[in-house]
C-alpha atoms as a PDB file:
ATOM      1  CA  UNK A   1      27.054  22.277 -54.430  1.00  0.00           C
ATOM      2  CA  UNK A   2      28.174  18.599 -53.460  1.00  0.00           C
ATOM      3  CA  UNK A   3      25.799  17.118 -50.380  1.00  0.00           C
ATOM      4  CA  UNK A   4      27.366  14.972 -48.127  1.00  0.00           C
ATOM      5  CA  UNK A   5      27.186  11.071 -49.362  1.00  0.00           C
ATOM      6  CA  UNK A   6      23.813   9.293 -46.939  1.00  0.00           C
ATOM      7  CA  UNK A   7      25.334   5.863 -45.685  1.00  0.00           C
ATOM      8  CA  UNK A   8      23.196   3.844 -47.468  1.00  0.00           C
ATOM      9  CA  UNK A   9      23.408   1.171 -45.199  1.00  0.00           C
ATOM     10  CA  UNK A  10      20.675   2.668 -42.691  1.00  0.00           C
ATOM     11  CA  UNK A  11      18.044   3.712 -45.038  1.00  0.00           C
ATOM     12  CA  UNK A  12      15.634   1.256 -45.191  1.00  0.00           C
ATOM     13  CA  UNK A  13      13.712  -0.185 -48.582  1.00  0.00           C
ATOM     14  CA  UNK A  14      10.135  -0.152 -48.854  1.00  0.00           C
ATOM     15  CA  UNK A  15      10.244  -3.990 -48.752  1.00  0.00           C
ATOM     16  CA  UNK A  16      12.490  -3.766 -45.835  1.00  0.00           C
ATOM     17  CA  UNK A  17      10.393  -1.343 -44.118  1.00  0.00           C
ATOM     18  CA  UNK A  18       6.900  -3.196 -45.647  1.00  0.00           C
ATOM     19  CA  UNK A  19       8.496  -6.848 -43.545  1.00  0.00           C
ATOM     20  CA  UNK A  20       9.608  -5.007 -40.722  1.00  0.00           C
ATOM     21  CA  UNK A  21       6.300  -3.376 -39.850  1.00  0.00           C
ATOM     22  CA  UNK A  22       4.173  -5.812 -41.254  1.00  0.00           C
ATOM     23  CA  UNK A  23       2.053  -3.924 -43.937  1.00  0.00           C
ATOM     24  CA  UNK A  24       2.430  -3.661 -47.735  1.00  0.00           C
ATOM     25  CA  UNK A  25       4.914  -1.512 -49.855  1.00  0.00           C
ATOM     26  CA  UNK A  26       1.471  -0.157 -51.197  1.00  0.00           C
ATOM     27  CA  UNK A  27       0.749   1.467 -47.678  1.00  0.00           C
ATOM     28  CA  UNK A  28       3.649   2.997 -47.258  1.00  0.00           C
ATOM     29  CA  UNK A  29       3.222   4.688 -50.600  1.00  0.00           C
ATOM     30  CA  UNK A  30       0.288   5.813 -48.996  1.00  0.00           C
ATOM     31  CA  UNK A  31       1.221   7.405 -46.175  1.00  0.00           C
ATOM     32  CA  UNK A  32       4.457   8.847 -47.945  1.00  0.00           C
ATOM     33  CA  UNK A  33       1.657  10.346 -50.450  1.00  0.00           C
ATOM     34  CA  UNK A  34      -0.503  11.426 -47.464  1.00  0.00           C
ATOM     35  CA  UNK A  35       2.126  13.315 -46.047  1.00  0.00           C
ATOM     36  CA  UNK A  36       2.140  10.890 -43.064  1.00  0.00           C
ATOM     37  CA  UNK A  37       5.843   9.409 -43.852  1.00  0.00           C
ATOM     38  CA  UNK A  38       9.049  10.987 -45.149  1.00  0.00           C
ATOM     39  CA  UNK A  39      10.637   9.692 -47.782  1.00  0.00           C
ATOM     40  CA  UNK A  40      14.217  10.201 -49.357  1.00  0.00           C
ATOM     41  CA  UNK A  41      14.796   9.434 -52.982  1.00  0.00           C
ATOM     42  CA  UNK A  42      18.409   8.137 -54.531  1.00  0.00           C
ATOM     43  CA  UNK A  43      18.678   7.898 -58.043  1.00  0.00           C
ATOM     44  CA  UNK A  44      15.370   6.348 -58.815  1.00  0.00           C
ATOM     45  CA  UNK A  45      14.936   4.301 -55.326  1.00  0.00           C
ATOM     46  CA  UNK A  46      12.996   5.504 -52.383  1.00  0.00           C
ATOM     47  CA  UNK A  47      14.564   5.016 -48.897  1.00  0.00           C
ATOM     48  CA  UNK A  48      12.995   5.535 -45.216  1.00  0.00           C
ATOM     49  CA  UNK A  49      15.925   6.901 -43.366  1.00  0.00           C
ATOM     50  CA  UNK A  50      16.553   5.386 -39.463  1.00  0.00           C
ATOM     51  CA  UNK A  51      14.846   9.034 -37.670  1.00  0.00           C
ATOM     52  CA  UNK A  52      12.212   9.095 -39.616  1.00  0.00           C
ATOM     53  CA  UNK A  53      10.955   5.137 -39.094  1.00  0.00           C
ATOM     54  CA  UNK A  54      11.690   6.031 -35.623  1.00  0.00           C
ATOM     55  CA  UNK A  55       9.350   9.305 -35.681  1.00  0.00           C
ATOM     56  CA  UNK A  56       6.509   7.432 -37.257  1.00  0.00           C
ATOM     57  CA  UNK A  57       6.464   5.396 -34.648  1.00  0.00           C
ATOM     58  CA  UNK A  58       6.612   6.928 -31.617  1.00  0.00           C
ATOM     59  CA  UNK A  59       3.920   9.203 -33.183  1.00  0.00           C
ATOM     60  CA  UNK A  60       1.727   6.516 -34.081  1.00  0.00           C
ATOM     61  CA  UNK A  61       2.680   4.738 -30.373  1.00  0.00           C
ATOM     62  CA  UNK A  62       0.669   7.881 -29.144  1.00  0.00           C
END
């Protein structure tokens, strides 16, 4: 079964994400461990897709 292609363009890196939300790539291995943040995996890269940054924070705006 073929999935469809994810535009790569709007998944963020872990650096990406780390700078954007000014914490290390270390934490958000942590709360990706934890359970607390979703995390999508291509080839041997992890990627934070645009919903789920957006989820996190609205939860954690709460």
């Amino acid at each position: 079964m073929i999935k469809s292609p994810i535009p790569h363009s709007s998944y963020l890196t872990p650096a990406e994400l780390a700078a954007k939300w000014k914490v290390t790539p270390i934490t958000l291995r942590r709360w990706r461990k934890a359970g607390k943040l979703k995390a999508s995996f291509l080839g041997r890269g992890v990627r934070f897709s645009p919903e789920e940054v957006a989820r996190f924070e609205r939860d954690a705006a709460a």
